[in-house]
C-alpha atoms as a PDB file:
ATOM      1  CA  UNK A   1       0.000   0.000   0.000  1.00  0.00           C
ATOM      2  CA  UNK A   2       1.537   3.200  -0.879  1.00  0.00           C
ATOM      3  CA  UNK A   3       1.839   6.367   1.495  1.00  0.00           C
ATOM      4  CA  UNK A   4      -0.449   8.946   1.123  1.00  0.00           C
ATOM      5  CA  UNK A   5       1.024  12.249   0.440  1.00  0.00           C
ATOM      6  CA  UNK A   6      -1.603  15.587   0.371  1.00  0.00           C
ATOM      7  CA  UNK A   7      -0.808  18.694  -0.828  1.00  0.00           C
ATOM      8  CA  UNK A   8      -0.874  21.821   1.620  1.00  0.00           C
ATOM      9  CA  UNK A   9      -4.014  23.114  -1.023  1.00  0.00           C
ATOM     10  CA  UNK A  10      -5.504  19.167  -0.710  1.00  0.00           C
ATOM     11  CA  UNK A  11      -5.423  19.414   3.299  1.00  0.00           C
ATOM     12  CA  UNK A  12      -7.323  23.132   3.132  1.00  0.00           C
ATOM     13  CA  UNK A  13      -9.984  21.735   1.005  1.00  0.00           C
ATOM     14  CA  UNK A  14     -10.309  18.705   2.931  1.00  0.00           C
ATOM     15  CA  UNK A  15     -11.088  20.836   5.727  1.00  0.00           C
ATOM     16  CA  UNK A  16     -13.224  23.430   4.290  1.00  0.00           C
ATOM     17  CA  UNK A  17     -15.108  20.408   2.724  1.00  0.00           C
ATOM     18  CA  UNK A  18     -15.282  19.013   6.036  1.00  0.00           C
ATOM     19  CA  UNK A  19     -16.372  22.314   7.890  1.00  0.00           C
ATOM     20  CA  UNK A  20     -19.201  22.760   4.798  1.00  0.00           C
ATOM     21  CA  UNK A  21     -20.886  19.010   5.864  1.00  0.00           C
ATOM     22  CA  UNK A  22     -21.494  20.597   9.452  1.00  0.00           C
ATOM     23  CA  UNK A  23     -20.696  17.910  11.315  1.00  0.00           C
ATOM     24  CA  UNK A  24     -18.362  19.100  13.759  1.00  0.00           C
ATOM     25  CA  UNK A  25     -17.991  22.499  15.074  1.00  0.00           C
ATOM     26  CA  UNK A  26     -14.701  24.391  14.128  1.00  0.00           C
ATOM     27  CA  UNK A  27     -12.616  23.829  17.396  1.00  0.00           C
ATOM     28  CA  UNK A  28     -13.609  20.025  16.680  1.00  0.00           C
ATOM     29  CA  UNK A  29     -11.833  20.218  13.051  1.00  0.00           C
ATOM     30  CA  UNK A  30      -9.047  22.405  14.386  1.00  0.00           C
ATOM     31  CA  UNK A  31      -8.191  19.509  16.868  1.00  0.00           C
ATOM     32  CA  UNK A  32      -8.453  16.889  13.905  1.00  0.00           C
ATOM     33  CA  UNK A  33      -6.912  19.012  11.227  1.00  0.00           C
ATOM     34  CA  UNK A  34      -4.139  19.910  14.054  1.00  0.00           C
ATOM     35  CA  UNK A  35      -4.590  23.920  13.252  1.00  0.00           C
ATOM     36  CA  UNK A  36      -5.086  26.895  15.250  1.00  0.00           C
ATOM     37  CA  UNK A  37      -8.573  28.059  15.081  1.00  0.00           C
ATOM     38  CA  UNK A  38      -7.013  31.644  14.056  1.00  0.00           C
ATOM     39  CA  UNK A  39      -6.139  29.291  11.028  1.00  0.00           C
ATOM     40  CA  UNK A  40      -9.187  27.856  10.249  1.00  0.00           C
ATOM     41  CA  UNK A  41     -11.236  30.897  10.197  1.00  0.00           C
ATOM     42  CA  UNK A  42      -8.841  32.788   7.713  1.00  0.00           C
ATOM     43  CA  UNK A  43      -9.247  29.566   5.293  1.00  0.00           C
ATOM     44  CA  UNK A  44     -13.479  30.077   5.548  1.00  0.00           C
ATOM     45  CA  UNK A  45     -12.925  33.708   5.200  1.00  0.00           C
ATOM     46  CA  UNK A  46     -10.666  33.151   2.200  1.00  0.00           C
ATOM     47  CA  UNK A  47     -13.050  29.939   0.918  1.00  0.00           C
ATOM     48  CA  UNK A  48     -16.099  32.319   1.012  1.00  0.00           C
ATOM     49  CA  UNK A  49     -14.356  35.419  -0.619  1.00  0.00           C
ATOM     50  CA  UNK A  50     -12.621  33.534  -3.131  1.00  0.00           C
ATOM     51  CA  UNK A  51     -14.022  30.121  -3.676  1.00  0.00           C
ATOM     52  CA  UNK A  52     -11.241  27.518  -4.329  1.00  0.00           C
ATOM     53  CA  UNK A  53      -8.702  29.750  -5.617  1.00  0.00           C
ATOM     54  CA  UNK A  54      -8.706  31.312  -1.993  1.00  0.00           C
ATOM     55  CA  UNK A  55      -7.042  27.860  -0.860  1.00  0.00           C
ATOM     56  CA  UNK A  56      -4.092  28.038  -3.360  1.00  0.00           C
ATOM     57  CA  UNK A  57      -0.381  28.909  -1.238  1.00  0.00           C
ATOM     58  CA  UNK A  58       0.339  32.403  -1.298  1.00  0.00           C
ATOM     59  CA  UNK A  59       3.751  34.270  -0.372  1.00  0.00           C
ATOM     60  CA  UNK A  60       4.476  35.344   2.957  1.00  0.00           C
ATOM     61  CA  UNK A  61       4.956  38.847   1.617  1.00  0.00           C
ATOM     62  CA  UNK A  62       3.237  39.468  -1.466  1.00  0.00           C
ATOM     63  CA  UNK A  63       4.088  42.878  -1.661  1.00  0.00           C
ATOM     64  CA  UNK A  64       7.815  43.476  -0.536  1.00  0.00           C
ATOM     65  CA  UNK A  65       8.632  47.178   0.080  1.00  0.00           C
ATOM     66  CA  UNK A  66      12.087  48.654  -1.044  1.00  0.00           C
ATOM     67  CA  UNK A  67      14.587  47.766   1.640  1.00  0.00           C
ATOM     68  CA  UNK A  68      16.754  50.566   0.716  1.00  0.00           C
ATOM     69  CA  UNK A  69      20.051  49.138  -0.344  1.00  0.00           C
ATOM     70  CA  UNK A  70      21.244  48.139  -3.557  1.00  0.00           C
ATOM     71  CA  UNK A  71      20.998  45.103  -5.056  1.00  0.00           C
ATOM     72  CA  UNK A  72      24.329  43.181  -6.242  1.00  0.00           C
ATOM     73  CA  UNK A  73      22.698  43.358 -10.075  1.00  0.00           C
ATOM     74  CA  UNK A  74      23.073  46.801  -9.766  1.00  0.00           C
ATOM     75  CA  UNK A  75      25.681  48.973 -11.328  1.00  0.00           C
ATOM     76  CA  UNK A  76      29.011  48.955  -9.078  1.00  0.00           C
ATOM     77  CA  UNK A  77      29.066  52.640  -9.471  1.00  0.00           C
ATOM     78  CA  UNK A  78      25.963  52.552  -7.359  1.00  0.00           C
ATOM     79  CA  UNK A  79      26.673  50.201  -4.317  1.00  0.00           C
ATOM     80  CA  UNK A  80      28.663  51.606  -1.741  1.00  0.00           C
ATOM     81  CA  UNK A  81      32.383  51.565  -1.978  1.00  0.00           C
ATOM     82  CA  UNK A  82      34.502  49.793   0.559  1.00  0.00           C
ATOM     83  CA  UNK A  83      37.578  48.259  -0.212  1.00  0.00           C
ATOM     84  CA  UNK A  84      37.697  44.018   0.021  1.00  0.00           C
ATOM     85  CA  UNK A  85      38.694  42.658   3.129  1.00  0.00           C
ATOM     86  CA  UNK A  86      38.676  45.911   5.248  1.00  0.00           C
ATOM     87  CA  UNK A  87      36.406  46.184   7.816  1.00  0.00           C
ATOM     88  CA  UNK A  88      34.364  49.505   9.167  1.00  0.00           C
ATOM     89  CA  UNK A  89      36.415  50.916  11.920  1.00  0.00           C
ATOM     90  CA  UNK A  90      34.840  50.618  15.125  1.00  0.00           C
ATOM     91  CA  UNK A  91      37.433  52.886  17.241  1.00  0.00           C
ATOM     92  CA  UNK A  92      36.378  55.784  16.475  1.00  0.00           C
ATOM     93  CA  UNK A  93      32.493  54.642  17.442  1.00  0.00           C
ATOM     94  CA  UNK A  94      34.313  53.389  20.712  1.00  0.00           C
ATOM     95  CA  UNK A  95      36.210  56.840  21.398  1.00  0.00           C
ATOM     96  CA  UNK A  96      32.627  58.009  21.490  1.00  0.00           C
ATOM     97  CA  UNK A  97      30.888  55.376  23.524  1.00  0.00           C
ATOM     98  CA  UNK A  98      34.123  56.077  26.343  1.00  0.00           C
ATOM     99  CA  UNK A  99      34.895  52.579  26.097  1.00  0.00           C
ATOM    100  CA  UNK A 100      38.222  50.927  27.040  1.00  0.00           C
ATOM    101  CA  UNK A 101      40.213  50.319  24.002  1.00  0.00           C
ATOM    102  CA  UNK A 102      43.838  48.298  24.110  1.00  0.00           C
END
């Protein structure tokens, strides 16, 4: 007999299908389906808005913002320069900070 596998999308459908019989209340499927009722009510919210495309996976950030530094396919005269191998001096940030420096 062969394993079963399911997909993430198989296991939300599973459960919306099982939620839409009315059998169990949804703290009942949450303990079956071993997810957090938080969980389970975003999947009806998304089943009802969407209808089965609402189960597909989505990104954890859909929408990334701009983090503000250069990417490495950007033009070298862009990134900041710092030669190899050299790191930022910190003494000077100590000097400030009146820390003891050997």
């Amino acid at each position: 007999m062969p394993w079963s596998e399911t997909t993430p999308v198989g296991q939300k459908t599973q459960f919306i299908a099982d939620y839409l019989r009315q059998t169990l209340c949804v703290p009942e499927l949450c303990d079956l389906s071993g997810i957090s009722r938080k969980t389970a009510y975003k999947w009806i919210e998304r089943y009802v808005r969407q209808g089965p495309p609402g189960l597909d996976e989505r990104r954890a950030n859909p929408n990334p913002l701009p983090t503000g530094s250069p990417s490495p396919s950007s033009p070298p005269s862009l990134r900041p320069v710092r030669p190899p191998g050299e790191p930022r001096n910190l003494l000077p940030l100590l000097a400030k900070r009146s820390l003891a420096v050997r």
